[in-house]
Protein backbone atom coordinates (compact mmCIF):
# COMPACT_ATOMS: atom_id res chain seq x y z
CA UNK A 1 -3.20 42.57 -21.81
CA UNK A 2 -5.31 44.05 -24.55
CA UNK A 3 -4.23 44.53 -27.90
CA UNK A 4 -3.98 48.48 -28.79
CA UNK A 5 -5.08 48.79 -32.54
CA UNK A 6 -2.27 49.42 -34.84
CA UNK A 7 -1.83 53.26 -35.51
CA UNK A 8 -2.95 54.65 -39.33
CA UNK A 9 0.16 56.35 -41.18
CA UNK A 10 -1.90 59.60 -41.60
CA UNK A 11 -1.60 59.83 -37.54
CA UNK A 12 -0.07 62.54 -36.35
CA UNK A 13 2.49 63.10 -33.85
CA UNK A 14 0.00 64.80 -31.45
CA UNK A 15 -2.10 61.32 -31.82
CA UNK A 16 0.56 58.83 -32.01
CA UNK A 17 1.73 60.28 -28.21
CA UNK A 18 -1.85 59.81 -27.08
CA UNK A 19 -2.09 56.51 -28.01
CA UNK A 20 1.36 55.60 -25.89
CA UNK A 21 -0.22 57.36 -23.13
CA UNK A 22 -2.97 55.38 -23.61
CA UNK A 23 -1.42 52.32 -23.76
CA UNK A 24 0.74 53.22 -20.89
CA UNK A 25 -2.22 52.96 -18.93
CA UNK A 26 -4.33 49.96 -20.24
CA UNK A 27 -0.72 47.98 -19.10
CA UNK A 28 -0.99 49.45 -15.78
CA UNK A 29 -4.74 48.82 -15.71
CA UNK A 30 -3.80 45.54 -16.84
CA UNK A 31 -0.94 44.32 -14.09
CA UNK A 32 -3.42 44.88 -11.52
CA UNK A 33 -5.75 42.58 -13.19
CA UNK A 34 -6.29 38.51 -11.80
CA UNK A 35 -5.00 36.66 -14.60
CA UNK A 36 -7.28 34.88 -16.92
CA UNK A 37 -8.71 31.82 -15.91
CA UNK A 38 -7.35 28.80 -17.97
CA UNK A 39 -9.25 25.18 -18.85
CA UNK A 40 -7.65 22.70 -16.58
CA UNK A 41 -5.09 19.93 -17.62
CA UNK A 42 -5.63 16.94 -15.35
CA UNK A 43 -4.12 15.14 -17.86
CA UNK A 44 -1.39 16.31 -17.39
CA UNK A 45 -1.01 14.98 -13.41
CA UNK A 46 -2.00 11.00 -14.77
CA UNK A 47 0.81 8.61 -13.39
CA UNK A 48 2.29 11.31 -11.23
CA UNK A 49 2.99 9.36 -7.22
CA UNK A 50 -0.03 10.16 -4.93
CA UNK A 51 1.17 13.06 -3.48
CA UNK A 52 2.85 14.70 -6.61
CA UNK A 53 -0.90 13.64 -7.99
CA UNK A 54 -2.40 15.28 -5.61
CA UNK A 55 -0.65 18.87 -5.79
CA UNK A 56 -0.95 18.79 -9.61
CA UNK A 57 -4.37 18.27 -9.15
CA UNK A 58 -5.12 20.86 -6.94
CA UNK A 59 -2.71 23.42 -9.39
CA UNK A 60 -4.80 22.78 -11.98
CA UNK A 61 -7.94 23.00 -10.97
CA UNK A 62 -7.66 26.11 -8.74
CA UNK A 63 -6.23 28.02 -11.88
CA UNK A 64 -9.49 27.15 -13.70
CA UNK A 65 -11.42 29.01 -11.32
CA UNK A 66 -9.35 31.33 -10.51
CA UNK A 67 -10.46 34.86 -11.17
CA UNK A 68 -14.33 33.58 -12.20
CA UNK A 69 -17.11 35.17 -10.81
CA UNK A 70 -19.09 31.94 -11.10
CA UNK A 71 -16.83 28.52 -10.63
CA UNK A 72 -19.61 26.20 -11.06
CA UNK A 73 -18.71 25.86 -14.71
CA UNK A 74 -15.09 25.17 -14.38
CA UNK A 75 -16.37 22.42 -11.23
CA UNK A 76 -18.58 20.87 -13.74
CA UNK A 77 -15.64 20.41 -16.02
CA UNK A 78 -13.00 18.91 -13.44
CA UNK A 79 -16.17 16.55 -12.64
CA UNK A 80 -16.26 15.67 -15.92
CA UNK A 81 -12.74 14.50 -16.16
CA UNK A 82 -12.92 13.00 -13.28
CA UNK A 83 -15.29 10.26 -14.72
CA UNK A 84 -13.21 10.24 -17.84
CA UNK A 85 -10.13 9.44 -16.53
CA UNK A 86 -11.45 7.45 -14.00
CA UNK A 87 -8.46 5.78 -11.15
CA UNK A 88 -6.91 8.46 -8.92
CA UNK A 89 -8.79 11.36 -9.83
CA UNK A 90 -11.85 10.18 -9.54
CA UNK A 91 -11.32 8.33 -5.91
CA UNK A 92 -9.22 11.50 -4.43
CA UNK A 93 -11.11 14.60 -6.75
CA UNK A 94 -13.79 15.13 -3.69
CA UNK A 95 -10.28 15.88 -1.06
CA UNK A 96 -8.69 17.94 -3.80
CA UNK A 97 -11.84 20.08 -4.19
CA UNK A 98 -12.00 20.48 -0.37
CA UNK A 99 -8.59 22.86 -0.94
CA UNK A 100 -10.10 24.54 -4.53
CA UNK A 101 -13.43 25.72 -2.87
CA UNK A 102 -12.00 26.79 0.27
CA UNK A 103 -9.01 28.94 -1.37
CA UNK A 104 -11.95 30.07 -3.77
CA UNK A 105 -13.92 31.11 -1.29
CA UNK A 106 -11.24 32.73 0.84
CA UNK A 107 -9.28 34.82 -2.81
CA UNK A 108 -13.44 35.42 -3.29
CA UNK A 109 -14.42 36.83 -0.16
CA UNK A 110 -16.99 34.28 -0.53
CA UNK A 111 -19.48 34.95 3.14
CA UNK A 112 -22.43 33.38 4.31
CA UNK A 113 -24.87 35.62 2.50
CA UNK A 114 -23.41 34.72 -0.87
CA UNK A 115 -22.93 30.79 -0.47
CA UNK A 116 -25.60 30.27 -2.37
CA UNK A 117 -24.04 32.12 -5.24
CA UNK A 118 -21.34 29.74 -5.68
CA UNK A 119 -22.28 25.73 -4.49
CA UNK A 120 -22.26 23.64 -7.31
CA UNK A 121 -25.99 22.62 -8.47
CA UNK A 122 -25.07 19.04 -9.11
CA UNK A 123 -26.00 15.65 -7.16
CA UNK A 124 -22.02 14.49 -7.73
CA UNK A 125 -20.68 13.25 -4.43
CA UNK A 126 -17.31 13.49 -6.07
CA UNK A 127 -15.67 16.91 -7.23
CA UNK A 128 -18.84 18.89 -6.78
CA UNK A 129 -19.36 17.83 -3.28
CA UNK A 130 -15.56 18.80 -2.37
CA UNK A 131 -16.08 22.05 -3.85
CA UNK A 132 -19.28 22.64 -1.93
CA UNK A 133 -17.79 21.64 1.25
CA UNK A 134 -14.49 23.91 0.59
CA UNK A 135 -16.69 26.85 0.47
CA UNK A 136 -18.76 25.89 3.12
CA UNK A 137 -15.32 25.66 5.06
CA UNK A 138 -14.04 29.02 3.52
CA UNK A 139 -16.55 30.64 4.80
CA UNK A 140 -16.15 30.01 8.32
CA UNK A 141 -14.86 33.53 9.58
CA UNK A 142 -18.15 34.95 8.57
CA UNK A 143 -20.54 32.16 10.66
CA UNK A 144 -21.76 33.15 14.15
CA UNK A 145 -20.95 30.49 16.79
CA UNK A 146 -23.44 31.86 18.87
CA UNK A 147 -26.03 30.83 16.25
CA UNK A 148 -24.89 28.09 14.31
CA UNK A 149 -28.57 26.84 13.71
CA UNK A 150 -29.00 30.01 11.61
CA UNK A 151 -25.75 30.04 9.86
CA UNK A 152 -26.44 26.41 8.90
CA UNK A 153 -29.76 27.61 7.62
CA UNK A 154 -28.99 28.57 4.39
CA UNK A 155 -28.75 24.77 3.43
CA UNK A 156 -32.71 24.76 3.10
CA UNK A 157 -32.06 27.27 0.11
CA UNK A 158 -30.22 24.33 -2.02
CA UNK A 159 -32.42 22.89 -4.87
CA UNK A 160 -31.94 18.95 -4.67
CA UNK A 161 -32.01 16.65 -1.46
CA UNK A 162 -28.31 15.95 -2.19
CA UNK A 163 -27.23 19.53 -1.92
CA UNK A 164 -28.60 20.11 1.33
CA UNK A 165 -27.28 17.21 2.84
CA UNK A 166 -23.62 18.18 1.48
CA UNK A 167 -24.31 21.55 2.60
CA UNK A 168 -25.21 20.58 5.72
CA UNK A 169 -21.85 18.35 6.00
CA UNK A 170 -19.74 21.48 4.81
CA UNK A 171 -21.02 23.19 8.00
CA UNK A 172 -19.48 20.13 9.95
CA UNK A 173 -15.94 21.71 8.40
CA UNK A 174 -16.67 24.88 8.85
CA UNK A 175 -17.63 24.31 13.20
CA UNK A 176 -14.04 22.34 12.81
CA UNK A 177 -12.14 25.85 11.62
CA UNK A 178 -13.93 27.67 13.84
CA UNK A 179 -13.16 26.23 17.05
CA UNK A 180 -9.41 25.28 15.58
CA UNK A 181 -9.59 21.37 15.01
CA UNK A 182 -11.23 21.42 18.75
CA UNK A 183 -14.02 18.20 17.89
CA UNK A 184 -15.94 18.34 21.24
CA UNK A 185 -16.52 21.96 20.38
CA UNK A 186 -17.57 21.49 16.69
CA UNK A 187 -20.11 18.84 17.38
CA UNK A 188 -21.98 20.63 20.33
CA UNK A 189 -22.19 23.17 16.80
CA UNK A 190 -23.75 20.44 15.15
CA UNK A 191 -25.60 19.16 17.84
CA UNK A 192 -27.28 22.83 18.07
CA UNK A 193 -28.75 21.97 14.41
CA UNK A 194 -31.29 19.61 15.42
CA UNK A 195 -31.69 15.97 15.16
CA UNK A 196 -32.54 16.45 11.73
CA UNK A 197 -29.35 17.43 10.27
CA UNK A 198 -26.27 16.77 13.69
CA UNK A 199 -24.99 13.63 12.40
CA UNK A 200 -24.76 14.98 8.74
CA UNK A 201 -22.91 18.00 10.38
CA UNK A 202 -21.08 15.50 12.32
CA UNK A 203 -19.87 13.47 9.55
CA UNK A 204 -17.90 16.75 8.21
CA UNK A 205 -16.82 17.39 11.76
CA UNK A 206 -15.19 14.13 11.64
CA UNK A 207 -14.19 13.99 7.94
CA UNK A 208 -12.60 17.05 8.53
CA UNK A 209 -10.53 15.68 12.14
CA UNK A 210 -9.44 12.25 9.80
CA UNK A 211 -8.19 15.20 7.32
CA UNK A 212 -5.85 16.75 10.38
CA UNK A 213 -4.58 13.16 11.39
CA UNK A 214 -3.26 12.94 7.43
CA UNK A 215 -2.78 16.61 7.03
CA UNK A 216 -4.94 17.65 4.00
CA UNK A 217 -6.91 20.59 3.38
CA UNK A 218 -4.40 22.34 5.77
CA UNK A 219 -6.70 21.12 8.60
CA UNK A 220 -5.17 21.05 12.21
CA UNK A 221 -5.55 20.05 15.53
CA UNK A 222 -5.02 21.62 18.82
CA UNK A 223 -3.41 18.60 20.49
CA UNK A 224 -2.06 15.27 19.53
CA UNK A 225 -4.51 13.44 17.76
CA UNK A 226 -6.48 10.05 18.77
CA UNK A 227 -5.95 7.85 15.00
CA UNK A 228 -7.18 4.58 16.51
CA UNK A 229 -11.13 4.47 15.58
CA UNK A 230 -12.06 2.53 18.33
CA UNK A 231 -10.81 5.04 20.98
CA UNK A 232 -12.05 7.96 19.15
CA UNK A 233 -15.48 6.69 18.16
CA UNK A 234 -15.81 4.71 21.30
CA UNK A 235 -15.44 7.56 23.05
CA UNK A 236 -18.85 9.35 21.12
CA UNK A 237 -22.10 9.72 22.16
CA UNK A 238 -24.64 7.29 20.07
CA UNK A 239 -25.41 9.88 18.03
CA UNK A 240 -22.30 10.37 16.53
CA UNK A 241 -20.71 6.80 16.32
CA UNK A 242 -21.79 5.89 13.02
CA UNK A 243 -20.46 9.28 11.80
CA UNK A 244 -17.25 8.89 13.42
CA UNK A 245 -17.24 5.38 11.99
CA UNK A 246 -18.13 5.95 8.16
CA UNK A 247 -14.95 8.20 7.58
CA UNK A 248 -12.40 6.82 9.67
CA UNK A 249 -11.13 4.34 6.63
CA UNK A 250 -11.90 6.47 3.61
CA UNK A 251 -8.93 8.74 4.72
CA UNK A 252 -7.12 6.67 6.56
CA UNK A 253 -6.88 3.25 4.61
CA UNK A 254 -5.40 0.26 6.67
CA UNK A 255 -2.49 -0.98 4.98
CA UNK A 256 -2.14 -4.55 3.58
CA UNK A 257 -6.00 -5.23 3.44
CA UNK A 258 -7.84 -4.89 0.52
CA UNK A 259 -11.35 -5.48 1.90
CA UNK A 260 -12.81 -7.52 -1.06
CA UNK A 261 -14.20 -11.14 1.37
CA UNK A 262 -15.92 -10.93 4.59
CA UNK A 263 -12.92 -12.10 6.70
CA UNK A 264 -11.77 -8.48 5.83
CA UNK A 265 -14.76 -7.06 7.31
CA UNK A 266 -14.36 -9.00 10.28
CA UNK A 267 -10.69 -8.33 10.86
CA UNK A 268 -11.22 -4.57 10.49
CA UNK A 269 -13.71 -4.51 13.15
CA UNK A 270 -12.97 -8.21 15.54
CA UNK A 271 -13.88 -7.97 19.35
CA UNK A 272 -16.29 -5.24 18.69
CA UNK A 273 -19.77 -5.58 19.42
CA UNK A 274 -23.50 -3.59 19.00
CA UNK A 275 -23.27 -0.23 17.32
CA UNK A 276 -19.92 0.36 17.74
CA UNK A 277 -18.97 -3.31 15.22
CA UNK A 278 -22.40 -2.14 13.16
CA UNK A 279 -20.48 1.43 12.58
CA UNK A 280 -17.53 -0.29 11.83
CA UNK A 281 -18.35 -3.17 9.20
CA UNK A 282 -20.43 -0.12 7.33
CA UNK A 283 -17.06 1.95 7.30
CA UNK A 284 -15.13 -1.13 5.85
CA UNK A 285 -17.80 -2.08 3.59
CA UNK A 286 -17.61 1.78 2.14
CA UNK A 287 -13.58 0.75 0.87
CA UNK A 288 -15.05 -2.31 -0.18
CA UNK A 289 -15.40 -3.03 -3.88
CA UNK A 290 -16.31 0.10 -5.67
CA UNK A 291 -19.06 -1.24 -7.51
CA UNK A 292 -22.07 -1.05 -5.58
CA UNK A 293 -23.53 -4.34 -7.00
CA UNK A 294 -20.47 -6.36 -5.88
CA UNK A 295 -20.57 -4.42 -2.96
CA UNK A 296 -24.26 -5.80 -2.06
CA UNK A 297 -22.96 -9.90 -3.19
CA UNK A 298 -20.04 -8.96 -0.51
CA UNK A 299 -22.35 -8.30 2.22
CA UNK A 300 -24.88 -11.23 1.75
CA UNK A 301 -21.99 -13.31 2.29
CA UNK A 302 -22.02 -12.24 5.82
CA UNK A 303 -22.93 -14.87 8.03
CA UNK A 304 -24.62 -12.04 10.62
CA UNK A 305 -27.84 -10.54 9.84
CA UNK A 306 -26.40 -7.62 11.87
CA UNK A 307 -23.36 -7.37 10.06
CA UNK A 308 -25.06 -7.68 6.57
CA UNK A 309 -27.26 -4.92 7.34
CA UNK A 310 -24.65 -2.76 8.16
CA UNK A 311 -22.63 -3.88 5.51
CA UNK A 312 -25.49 -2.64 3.18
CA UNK A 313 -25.36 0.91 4.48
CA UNK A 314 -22.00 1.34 3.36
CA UNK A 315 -23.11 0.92 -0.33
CA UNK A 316 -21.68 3.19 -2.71
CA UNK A 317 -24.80 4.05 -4.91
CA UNK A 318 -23.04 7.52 -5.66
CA UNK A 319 -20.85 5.17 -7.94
CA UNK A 320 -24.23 4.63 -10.76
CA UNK A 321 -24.89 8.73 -10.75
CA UNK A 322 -25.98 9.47 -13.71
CA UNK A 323 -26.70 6.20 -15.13
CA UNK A 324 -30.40 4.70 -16.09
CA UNK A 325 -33.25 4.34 -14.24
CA UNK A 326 -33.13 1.12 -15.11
CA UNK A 327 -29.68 0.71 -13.31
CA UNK A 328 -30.55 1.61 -10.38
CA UNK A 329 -33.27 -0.50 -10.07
CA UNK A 330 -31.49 -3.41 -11.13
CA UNK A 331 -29.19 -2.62 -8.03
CA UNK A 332 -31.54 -2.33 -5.90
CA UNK A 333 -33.33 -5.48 -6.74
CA UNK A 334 -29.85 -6.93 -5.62
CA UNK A 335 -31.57 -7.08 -2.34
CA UNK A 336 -33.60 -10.26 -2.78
CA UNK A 337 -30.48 -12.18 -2.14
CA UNK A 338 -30.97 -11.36 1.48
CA UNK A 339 -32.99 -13.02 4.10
CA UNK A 340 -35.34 -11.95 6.53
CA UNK A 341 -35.16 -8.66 8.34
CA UNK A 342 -32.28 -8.12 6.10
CA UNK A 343 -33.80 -8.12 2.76
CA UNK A 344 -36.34 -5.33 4.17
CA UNK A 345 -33.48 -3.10 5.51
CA UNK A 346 -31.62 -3.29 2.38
CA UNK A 347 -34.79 -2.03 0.27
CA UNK A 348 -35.82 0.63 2.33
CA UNK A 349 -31.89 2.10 2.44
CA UNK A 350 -31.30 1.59 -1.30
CA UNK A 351 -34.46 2.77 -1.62
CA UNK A 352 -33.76 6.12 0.74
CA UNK A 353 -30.02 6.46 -0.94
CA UNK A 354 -31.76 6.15 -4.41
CA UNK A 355 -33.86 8.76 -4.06
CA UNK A 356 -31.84 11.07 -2.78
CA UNK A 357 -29.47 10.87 -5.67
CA UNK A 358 -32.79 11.27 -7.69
CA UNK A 359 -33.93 14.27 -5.42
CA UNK A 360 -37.25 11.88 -4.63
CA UNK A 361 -37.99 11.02 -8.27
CA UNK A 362 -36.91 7.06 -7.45
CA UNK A 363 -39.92 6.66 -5.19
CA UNK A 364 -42.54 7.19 -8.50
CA UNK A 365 -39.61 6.19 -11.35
CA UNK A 366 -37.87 2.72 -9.37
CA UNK A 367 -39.77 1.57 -6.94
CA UNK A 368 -42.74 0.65 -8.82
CA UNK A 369 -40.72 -1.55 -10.89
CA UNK A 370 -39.53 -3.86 -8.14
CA UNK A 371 -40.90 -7.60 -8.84
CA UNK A 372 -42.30 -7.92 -5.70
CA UNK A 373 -45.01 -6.29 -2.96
CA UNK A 374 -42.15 -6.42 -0.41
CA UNK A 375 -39.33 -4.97 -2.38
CA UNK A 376 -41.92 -2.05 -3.30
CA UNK A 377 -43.19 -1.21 -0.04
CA UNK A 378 -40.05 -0.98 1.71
CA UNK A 379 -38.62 0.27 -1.28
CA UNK A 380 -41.34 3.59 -0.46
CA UNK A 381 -41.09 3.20 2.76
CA UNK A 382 -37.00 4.30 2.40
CA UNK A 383 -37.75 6.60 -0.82
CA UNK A 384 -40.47 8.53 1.79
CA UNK A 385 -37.00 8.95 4.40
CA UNK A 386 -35.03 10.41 2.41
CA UNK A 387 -35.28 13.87 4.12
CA UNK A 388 -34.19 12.68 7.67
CA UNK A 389 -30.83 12.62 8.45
CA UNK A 390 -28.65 10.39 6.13
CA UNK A 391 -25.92 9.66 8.80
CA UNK A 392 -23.75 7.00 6.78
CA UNK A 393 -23.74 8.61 3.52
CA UNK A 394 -21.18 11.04 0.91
């Protein structure tokens, strides 16, 4: 409420009862205000049980943006924390930000002309990237099923490789509201995109199914969900395995294994075979170790070339964001312990991944500084990719 000024003594009585009148009316003004945005307290939700964690989480950081006509800011700073405080936050801040951006975007009136207005400009696959896709997702009533190719074509506005991939994956959400939790429905949506960008949209088709099966982000289902990967992604068309695959274990962890040796790989994804086991040791390898360079030592222990190349494309390189060049070509050059076929694979995919953190920049800034003609060429060869579609990637 603002302050009215305190009244001189020489006032008058004519004066004194217009300034109650006109206080009177700054309160009523007031009332009908949204109430200030405040800074965020994560803090304050550290040690809380998972699901108490989770709903402080979300408290806090949709009363940071609340009532801001730009929340990028305020998403910045919940990234930011996440980092800092590092543990639950920063492993569950991208599902929390699904609920903040789409109740943003809905209190907002956030529509498909003014997306653009509001995504996060940042490469972070973490809060940012939860954000993004909870507006994407918000905005839903306002995209034209008829012509999702168009809706989906405001992506191309984003500034950075990153943000049009996540944008792209927010539509995958969205086609998921739209046709209420119906999945055949929302990928012939995605499908409509284009090779180019369907099993992007696909993955946040998915993503957003494995969020109805745990009920987050108020996501639903029409019908009794399938929860068993196998079924549900051996029921896909090729196109969409891998998608199905890469987020069936980030939201729904199997309990007692902690996959950190390659007989966990293999028990997560024994009796399958070709792209459906290929799918399947990538989406174990992406609960792996979070470090991407322990990751990479986890997968050359793989006796299968097929299975270590996999394996590789479940790398976490989101994990170094931020950190030097230097870094990242360090991890990279973690790909020399391969063999073969192998050890040309994992180049050109940390080579594709890397750049598109770097919105291209690793092709001219890391892949020159690989010791040897191999590791460089393939290392371009992935850089040069980066704009197809990523298909295992968050």
């Amino acid at each position: 409420m603002r302050r009215i000024p305190r009244l001189a003594l020489g006032l008058g009585l004519a004066a004194v009862a217009g300034a109650v009148v006109v206080a009177i009316v700054v309160r009523a003004a007031s009332s009908d205000a949204p109430p200030a945005p405040r800074e965020a307290q994560p803090e304050r939700c550290a040690g809380l049980p998972a699901e108490a964690a989770r709903s402080c989480y979300t408290r806090e950081f949709l009363a940071a943006v609340e009532g801001l006509d730009d929340p990028r800011p305020a998403v910045q700073e919940a990234s930011d924390a996440a980092w800092q405080q590092g543990g639950f936050l920063l492993s569950n801040c991208h599902g929390v930000m699904h609920t903040v951006g789409r109740t943003y975007a809905r209190e907002h009136e956030v529509t498909l002309a003014t997306l653009m207005d509001y995504l996060p400009q940042s490469n972070d696959p973490g809060c940012a990237a939860g954000f993004a896709h909870g507006l994407v997702t918000g905005v839903a009533p306002s995209v034209d099923p008829v012509r999702p190719r168009a809706a989906a074509a405001v992506c191309a506005d984003a500034e950075t490789r990153y943000q049009r991939y996540s944008c792209t994956h927010g539509f995958g959400h969205a086609f998921m509201r739209i046709h209420g939790g119906r999945l055949a429905s929302a990928l012939d949506l995605c499908r409509a995109l284009g090779p180019g960008a369907a099993p992007d949209c696909a993955q946040g088709a998915f993503h957003d199914y494995w969020f109805a099966v745990i009920g987050a982000d108020d996501a639903t289902l029409p019908e009794e969900p399938v929860t068993d990967p196998r079924r549900l992604c051996g029921e896909q068309p090729e196109v969409f395995v891998r998608p199905c695959w890469y987020r069936a274990y980030v939201d729904n962890r199997p309990q007692g294994i902690v996959v950190d040796s390659p007989e966990h790989l293999d028990l997560l994804c024994e009796g399958l075979a070709g792209l459906q086991r290929a799918a399947c040791i990538t989406a174990a390898s992406v609960i792996g170790p979070p470090d991407p360079a322990v990751q990479l030592e986890l997968c050359a222990a793989l006796a299968d070339a097929a299975d270590a190349e996999a394996c590789v494309r479940g790398t976490k390189v989101q994990n170094v964001l931020g950190e030097p060049i230097e870094t990242y070509v360090q991890l990279i050059g973690g790909c020399e312990r391969f063999a073969g076929g192998v050890r040309g694979a994992c180049y050109r995919w940390l080579g594709k991944t890397l750049a598109v953190l770097t919105d291209g920049r690793f092709e001219d800034s890391g892949c020159p500084e690989l010791s040897s003609v191999e590791a460089r060429r393939e290392c371009v060869i992935g850089a040069r990719s980066m704009e197809e579609a990523l298909v295992t990637f968050s």
